[in-house]
Protein backbone atom coordinates (compact mmCIF):
# COMPACT_ATOMS: atom_id res chain seq x y z
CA UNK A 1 44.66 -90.00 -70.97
CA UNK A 2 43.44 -88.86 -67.01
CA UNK A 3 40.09 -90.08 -67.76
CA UNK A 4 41.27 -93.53 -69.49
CA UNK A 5 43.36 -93.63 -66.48
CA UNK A 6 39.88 -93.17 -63.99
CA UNK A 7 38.19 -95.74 -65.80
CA UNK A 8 40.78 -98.08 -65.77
CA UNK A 9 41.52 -98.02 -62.03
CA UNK A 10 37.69 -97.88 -61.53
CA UNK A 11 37.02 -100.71 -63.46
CA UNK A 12 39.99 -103.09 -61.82
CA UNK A 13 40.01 -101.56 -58.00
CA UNK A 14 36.79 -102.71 -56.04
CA UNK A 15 37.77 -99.92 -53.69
CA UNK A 16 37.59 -97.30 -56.11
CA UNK A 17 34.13 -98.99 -57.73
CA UNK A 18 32.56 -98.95 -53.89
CA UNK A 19 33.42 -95.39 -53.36
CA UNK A 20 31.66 -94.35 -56.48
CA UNK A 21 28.89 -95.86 -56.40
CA UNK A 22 28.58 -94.32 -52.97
CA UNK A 23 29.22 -91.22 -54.13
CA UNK A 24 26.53 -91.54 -56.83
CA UNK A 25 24.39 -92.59 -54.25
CA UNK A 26 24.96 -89.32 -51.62
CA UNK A 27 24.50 -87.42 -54.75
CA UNK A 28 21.10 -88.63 -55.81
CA UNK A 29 20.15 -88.28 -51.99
CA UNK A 30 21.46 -84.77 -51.65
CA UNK A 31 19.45 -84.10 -55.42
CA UNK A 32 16.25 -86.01 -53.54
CA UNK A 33 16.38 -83.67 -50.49
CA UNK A 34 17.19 -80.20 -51.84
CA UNK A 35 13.99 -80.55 -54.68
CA UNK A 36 12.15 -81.81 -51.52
CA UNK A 37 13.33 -78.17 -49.65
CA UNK A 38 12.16 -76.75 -53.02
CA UNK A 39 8.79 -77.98 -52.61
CA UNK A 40 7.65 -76.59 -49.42
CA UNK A 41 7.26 -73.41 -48.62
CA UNK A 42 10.29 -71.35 -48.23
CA UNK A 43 11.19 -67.93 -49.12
CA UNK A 44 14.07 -65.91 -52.22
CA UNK A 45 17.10 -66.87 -49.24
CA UNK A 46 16.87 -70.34 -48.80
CA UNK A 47 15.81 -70.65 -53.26
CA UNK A 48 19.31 -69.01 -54.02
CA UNK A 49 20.66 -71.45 -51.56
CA UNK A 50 19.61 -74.45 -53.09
CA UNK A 51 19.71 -73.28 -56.77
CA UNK A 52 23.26 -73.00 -55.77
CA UNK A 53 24.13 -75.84 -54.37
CA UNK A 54 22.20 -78.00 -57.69
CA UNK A 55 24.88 -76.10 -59.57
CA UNK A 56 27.45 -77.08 -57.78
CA UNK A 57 26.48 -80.83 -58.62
CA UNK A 58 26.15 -80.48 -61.64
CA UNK A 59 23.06 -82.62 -62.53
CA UNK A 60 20.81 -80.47 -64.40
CA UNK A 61 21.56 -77.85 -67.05
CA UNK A 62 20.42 -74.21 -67.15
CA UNK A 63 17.04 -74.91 -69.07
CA UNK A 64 16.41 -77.72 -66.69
CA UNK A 65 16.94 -76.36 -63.81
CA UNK A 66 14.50 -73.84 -64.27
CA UNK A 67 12.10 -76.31 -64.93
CA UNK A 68 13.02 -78.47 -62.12
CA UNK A 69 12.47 -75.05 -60.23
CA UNK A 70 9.10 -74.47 -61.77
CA UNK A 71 7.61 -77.95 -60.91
CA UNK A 72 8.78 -77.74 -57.42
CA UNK A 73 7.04 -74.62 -56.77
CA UNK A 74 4.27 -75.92 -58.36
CA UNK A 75 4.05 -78.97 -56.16
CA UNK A 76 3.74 -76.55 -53.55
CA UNK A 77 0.86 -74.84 -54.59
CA UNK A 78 -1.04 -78.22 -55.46
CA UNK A 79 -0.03 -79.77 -51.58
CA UNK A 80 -1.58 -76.14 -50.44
CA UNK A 81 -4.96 -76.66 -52.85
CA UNK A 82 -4.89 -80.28 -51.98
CA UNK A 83 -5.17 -79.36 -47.80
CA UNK A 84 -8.40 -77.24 -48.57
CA UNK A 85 -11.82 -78.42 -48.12
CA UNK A 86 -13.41 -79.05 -51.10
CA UNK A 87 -17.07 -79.96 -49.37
CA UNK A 88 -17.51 -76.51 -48.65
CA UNK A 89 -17.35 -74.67 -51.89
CA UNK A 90 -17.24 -71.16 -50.59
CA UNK A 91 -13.96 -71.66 -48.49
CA UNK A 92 -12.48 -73.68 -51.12
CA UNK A 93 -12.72 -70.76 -53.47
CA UNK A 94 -11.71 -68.32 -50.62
CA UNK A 95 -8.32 -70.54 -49.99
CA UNK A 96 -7.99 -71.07 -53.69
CA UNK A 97 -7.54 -67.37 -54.70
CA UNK A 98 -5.55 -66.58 -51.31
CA UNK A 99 -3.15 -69.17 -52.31
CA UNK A 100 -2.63 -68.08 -55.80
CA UNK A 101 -2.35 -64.45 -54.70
CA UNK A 102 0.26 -64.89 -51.87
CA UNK A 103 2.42 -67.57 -53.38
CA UNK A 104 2.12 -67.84 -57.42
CA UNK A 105 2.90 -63.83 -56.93
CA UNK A 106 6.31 -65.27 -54.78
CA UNK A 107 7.18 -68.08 -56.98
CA UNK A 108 7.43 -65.86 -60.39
CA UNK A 109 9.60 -62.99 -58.49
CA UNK A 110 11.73 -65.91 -56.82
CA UNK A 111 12.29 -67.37 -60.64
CA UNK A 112 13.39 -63.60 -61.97
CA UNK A 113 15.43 -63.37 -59.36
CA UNK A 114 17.28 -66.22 -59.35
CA UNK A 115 16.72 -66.71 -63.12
CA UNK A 116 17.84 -63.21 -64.11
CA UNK A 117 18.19 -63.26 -68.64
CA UNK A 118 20.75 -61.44 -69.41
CA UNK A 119 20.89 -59.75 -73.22
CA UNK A 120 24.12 -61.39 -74.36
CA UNK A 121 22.13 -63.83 -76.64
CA UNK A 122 23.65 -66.82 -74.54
CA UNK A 123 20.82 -69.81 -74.98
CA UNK A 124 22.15 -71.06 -71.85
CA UNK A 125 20.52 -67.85 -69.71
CA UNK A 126 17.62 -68.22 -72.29
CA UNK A 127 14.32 -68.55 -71.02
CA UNK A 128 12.45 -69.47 -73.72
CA UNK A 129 9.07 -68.16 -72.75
CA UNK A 130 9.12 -71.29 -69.94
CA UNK A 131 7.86 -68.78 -67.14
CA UNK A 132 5.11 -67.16 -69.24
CA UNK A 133 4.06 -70.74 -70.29
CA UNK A 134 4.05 -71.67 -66.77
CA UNK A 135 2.07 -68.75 -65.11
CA UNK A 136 -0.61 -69.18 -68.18
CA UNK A 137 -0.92 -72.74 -67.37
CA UNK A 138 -1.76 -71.12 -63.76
CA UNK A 139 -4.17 -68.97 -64.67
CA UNK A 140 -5.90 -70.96 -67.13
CA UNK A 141 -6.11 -73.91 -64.34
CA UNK A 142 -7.51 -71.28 -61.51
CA UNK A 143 -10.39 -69.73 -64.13
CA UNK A 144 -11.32 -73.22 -64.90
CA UNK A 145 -11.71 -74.15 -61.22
CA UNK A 146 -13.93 -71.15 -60.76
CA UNK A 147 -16.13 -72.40 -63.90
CA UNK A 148 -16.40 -75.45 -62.62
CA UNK A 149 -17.29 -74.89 -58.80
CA UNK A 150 -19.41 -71.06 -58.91
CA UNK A 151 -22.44 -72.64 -59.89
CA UNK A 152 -22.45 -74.88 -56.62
CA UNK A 153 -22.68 -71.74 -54.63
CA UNK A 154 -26.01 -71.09 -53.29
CA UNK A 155 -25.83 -67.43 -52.18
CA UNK A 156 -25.30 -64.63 -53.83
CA UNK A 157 -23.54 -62.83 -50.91
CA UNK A 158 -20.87 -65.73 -51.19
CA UNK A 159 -20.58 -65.06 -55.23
CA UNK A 160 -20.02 -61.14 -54.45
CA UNK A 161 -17.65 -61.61 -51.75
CA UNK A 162 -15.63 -64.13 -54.18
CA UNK A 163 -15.76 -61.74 -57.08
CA UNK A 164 -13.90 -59.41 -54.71
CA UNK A 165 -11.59 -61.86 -53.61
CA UNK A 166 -10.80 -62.43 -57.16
CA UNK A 167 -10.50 -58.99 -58.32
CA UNK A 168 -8.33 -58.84 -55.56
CA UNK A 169 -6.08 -61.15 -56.70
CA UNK A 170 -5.71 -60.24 -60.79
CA UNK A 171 -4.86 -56.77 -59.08
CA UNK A 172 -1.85 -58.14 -56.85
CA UNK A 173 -0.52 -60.19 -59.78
CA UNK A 174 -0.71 -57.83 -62.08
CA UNK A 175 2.14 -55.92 -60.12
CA UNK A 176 4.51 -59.37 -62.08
CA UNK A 177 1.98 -58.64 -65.09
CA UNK A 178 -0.68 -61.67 -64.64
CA UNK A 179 -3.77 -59.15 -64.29
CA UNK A 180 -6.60 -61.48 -65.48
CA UNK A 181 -9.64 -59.16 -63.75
CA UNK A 182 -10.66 -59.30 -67.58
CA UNK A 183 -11.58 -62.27 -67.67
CA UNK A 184 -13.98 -62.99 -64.91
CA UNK A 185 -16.91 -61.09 -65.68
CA UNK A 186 -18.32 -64.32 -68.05
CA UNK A 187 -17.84 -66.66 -65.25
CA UNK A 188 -19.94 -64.91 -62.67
CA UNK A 189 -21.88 -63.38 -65.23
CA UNK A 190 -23.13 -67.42 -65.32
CA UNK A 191 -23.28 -68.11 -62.07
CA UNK A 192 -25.42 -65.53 -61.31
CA UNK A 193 -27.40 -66.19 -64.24
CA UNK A 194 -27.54 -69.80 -62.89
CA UNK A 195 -28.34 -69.18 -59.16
CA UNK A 196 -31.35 -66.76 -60.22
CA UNK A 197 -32.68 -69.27 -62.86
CA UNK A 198 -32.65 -72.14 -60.53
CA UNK A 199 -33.92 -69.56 -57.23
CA UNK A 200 -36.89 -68.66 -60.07
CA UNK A 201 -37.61 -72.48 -60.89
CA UNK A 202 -37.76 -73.47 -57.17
CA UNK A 203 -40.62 -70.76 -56.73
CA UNK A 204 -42.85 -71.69 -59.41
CA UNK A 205 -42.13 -75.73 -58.75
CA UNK A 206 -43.33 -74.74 -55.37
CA UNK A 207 -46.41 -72.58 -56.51
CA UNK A 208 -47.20 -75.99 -58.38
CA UNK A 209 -47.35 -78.34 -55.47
CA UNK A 210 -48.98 -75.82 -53.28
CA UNK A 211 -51.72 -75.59 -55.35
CA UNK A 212 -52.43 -78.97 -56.60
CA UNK A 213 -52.82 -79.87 -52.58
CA UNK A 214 -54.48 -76.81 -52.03
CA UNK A 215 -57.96 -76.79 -50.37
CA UNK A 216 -60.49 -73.86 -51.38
CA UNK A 217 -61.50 -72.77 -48.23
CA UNK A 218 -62.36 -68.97 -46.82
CA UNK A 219 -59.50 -67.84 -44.83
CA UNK A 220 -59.90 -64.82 -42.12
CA UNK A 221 -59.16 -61.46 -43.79
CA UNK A 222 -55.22 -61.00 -43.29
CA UNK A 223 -55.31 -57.50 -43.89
CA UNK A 224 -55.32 -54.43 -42.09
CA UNK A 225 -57.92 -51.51 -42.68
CA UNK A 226 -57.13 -47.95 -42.97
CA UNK A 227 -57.74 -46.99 -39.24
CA UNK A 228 -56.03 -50.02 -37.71
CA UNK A 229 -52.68 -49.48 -39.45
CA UNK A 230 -50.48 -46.76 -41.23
CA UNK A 231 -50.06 -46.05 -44.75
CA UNK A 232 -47.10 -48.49 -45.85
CA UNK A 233 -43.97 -46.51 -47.26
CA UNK A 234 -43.24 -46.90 -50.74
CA UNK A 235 -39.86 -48.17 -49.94
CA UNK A 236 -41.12 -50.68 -47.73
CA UNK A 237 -40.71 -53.79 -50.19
CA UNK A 238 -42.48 -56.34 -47.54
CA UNK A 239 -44.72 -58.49 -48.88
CA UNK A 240 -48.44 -57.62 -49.32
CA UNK A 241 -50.10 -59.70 -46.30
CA UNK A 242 -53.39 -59.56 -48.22
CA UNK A 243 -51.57 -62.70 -50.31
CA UNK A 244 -51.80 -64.99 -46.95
CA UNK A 245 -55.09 -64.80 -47.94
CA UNK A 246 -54.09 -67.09 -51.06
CA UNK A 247 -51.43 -69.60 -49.65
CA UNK A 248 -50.32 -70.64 -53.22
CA UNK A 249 -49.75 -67.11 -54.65
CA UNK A 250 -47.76 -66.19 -50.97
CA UNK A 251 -45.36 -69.22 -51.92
CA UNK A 252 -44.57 -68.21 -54.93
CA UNK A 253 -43.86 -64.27 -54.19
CA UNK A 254 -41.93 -65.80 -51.39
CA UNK A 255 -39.49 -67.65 -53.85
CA UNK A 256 -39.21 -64.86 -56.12
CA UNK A 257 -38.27 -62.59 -53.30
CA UNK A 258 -35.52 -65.32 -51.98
CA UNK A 259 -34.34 -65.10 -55.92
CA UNK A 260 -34.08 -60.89 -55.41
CA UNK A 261 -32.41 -60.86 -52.05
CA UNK A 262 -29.91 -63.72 -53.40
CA UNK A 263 -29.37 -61.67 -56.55
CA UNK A 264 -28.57 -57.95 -55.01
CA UNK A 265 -25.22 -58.63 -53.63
CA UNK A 266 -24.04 -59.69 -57.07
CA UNK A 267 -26.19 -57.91 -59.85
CA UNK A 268 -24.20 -57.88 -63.14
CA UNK A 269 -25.80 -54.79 -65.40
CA UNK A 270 -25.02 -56.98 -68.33
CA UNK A 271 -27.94 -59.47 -67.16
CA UNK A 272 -30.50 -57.11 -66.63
CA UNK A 273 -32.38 -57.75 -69.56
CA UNK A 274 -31.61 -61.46 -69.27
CA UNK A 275 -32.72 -61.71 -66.02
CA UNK A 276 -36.13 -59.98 -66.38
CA UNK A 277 -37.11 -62.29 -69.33
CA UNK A 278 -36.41 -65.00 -66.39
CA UNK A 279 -38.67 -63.28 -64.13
CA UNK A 280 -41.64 -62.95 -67.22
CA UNK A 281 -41.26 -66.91 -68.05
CA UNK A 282 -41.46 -67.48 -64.02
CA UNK A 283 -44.80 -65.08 -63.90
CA UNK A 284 -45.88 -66.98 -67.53
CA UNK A 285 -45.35 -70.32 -65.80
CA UNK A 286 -47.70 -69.37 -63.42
CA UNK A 287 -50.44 -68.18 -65.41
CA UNK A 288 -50.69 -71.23 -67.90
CA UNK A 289 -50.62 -73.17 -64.87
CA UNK A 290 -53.33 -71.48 -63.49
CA UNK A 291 -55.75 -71.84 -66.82
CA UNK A 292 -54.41 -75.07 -66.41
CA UNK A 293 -56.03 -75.81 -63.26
CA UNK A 294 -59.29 -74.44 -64.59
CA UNK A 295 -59.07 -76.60 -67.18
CA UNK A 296 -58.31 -79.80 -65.53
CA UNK A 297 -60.51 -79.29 -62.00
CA UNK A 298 -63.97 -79.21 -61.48
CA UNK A 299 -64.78 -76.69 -58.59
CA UNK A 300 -68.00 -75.36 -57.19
CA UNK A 301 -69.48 -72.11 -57.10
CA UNK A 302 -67.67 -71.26 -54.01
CA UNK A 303 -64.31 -72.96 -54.74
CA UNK A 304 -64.40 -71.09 -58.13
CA UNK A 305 -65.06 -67.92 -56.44
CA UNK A 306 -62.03 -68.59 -54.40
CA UNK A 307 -60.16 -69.52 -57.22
CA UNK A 308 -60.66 -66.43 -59.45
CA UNK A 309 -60.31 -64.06 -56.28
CA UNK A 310 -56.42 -66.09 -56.14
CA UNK A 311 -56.29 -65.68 -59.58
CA UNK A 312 -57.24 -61.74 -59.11
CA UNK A 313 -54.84 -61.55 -56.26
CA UNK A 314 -51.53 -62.79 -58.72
CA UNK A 315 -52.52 -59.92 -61.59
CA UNK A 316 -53.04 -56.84 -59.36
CA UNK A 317 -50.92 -57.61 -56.10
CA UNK A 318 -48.37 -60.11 -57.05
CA UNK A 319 -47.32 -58.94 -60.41
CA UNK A 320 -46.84 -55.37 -59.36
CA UNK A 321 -44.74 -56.50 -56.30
CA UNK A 322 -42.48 -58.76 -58.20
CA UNK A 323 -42.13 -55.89 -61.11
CA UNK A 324 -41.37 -53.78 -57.82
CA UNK A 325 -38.79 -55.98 -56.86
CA UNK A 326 -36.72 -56.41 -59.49
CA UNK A 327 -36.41 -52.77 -60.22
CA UNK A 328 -34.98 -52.51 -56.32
CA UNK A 329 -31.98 -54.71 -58.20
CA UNK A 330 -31.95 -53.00 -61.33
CA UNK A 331 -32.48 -49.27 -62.16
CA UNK A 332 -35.97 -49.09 -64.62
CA UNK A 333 -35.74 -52.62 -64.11
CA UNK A 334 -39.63 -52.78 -62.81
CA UNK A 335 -40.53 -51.33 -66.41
CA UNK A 336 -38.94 -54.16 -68.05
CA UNK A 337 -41.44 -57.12 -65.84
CA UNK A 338 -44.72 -54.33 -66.48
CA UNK A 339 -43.64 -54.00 -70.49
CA UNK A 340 -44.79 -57.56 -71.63
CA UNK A 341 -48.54 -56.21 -71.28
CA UNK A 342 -49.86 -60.08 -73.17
CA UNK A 343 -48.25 -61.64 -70.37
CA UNK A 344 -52.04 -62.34 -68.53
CA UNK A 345 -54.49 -62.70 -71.57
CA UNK A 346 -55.59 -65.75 -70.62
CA UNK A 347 -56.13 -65.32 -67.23
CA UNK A 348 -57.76 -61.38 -67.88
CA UNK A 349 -60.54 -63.25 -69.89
CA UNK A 350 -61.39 -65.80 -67.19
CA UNK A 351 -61.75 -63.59 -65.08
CA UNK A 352 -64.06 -61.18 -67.07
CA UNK A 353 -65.83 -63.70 -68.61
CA UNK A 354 -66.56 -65.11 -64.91
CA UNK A 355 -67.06 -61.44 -63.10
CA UNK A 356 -70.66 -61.49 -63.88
CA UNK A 357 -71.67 -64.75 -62.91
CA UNK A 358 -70.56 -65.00 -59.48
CA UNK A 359 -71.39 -62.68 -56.16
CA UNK A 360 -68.90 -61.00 -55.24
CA UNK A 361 -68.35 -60.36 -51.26
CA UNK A 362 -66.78 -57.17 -50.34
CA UNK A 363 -63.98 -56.95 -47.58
CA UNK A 364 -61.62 -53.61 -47.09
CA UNK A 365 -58.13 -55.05 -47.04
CA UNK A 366 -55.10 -52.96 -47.53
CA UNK A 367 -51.67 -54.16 -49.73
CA UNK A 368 -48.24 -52.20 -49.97
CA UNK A 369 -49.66 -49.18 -52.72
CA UNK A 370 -52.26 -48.57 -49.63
CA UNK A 371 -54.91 -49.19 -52.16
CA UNK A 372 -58.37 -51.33 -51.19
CA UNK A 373 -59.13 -54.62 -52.58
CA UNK A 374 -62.14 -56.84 -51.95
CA UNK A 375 -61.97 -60.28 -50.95
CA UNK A 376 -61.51 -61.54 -54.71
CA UNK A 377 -58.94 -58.64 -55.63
CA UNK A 378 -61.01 -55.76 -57.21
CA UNK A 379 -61.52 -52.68 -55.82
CA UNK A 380 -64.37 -51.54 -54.03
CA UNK A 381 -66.89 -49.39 -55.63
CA UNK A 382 -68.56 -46.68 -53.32
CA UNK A 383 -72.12 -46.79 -52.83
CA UNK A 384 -73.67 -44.55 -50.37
CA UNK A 385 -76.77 -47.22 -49.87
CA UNK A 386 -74.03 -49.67 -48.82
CA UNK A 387 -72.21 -48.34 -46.04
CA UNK A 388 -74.34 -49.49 -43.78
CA UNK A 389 -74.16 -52.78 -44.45
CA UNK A 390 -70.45 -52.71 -43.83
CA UNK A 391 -69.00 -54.22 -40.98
CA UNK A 392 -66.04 -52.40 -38.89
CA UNK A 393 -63.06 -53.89 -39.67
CA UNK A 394 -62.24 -55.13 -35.66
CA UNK A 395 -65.91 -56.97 -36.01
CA UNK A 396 -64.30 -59.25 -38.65
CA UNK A 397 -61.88 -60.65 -36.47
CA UNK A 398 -64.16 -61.50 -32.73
CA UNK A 399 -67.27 -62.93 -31.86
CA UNK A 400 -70.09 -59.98 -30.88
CA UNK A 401 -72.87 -62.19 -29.95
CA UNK A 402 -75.10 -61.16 -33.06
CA UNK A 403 -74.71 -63.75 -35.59
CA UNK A 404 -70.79 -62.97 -36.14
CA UNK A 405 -68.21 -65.78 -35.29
CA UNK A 406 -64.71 -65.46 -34.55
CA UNK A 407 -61.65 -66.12 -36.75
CA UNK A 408 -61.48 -69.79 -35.39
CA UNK A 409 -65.20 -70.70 -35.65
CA UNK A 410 -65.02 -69.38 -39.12
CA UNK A 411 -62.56 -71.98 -40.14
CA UNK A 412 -63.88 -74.68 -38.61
CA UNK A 413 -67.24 -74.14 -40.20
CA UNK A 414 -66.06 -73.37 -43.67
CA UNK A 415 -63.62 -76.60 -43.34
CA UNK A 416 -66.94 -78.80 -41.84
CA UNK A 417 -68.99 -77.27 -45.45
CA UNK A 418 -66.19 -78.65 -47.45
């Protein structure tokens, strides 16, 4: 009878029908403003606040309340995500994962606190697996972020110090049980994979171009005899300066030691075999595109002799170092490159079926095993009626007024005979 009453005089007194419509209208102003507080970030004191005052009003039940509460808080973590820089990939990923660790770790103990189920079996206090649902939609949308944006990252310092950062953060969630540590390995396993594969391609697209422009010319002897230097340590894992000697073959063992320096930060063990079958198809690239060349380029007798001694110079110096390499990021990893014995075939038989048709000059140089190597690659064979012809090693590199030039006249003839 009251409420036929309320209608009644609400429906005849203008008075009464201006005052609640105003009152409607505070209302949805006062509902506008506290899910606006709800949104930014605030801590448990001020959420019990306003949870209690949208009770008070009376506009959303139980169940909906706690989702209103949800997809405020969520709201705040996209306007946080949404302030980031997503041109720079590495800090996005850094702010990312802070942002999830600090405040998805505060929004689910702010929702049990102010949420709390109790066990009388009411549905009204009944979650209904709505936080669990929420924090796995979370989760799932962070991982996929990580799929989608790790491979932009160039560096493999920046993918190990965002695996940390990530481990980091499953650990600190997992105190509200959200510990996803378990699945991350797969994503930067594929990164990593990724980054090496595309480091590896870059060298051997590089090799290409450096040797298609590449003019067969002597260069001055690069290396160092015995008495000028020491005996290189065998952890030194510099390159072999006798390969400046053969600008394409330098290029590439440059590239493949920018792949191994971006790959030892973040080395997964799980890729180890994986990643040495990328180094063997980077080192078979190379060799097919070698025969290649021979195929496809008519040379003369001394660009051919220049080209076999570069061809020498990638199967007894290069190989070894990259093998050397990759075992410095993998335990017995060098064993796996030196295994796939076939891997040179066709470049073993040029070269023997070539070794006795052209002279061979000798020149003492010295590479990282501190072994000698002649000016095409092979090693020097002692001969007693020799030695005399051999130059010291200091005469190579200045003029001595007896028919020697220096380093500089020696390129500009040989680059005047071409």
């Amino acid at each position: 009878m009251a409420a036929a009453n309320k209608n009644f005089l609400e429906k005849r007194l203008p008075v009464i029908q201006s005052l609640a419509a105003e009152v409607r209208q505070t209302t949805q102003s006062l509902l506008s403003q506290l899910l606006q507080k709800l949104r930014s970030n605030i801590q448990l004191p001020e959420c019990l606040r306003i949870i209690g005052y949208l009770r008070r009003i009376g506009v959303f039940s139980e169940s909906e309340m706690r989702l209103q509460f949800l997809r405020c808080r969520e709201a705040l973590l996209a306007s946080i995500l949404d302030d980031l820089d997503q041109r720079n990939v590495y800090e996005y990923l850094k702010g990312m994962v802070n942002c999830q660790r600090i405040h998805l770790f505060d929004v689910v103990n702010q929702y049990r606190a102010i949420f709390a189920d109790d066990t009388s079996g009411s549905e009204q206090n009944y979650d209904g697996g709505l936080l669990f649902s929420w924090t796995m939609h979370q989760i799932s949308s962070h991982l996929n972020t990580l799929k989608i944006m790790l491979p932009k990252i160039t560096e493999g310092g920046s993918l190990s110090n965002i695996l940390d950062q990530c481990m980091y953060c499953a650990m600190g969630l997992g105190w509200v049980g959200l510990d996803f540590r378990g699945l991350l390995p797969p994503l930067f396993e594929d990164a990593v994979l990724n980054l090496f594969s595309k480091n590896m391609n870059t060298a051997v697209e590089n090799f290409k171009l450096v040797l298609d422009s590449h003019r067969w010319v002597p260069l001055p002897s690069i290396g160092f005899g015995t008495n000028g230097a020491a005996e290189e340590s065998q952890d030194d894992v510099t390159p072999p300066s006798y390969l400046m000697e053969h600008p394409p073959v330098a290029v590439f063992v440059n590239g493949v030691s920018a792949a191994m320096n971006e790959l030892r930060p973040c080395a997964p063990v799980s890729l180890k075999s994986i990643l040495a079958q990328e180094v063997v198809k980077g080192l078979k690239t190379v060799s097919d595109h070698l025969l290649k060349y021979n195929a496809t380029r008519v040379l003369r007798e001394t660009e051919s002799a220049l080209f076999l001694a570069l061809c020498r110079a990638f199967i007894e110096v290069a190989y070894p170092y990259c093998a050397m390499c990759f075992g410095r990021c993998y335990l017995g990893g060098a064993a796996l490159i030196t295994d796939s014995k076939n891997l040179f075939d066709g470049l073993s038989r040029l070269l023997a079926t070539s070794a006795g048709r052209l002279p061979v000059q000798k020149t003492a140089v010295t590479h990282t095993e501190g072994k000698h190597l002649t000016e095409n690659g092979t090693k020097p064979i002692p001969d007693s009626n020799n030695h005399k012809d051999e130059l010291p090693h200091d005469t190579e590199k200045a003029g001595n007024g007896n028919g020697q030039v220096t380093v500089t006249q020696a390129e500009t003839q040989a680059h005047s005979d071409s």
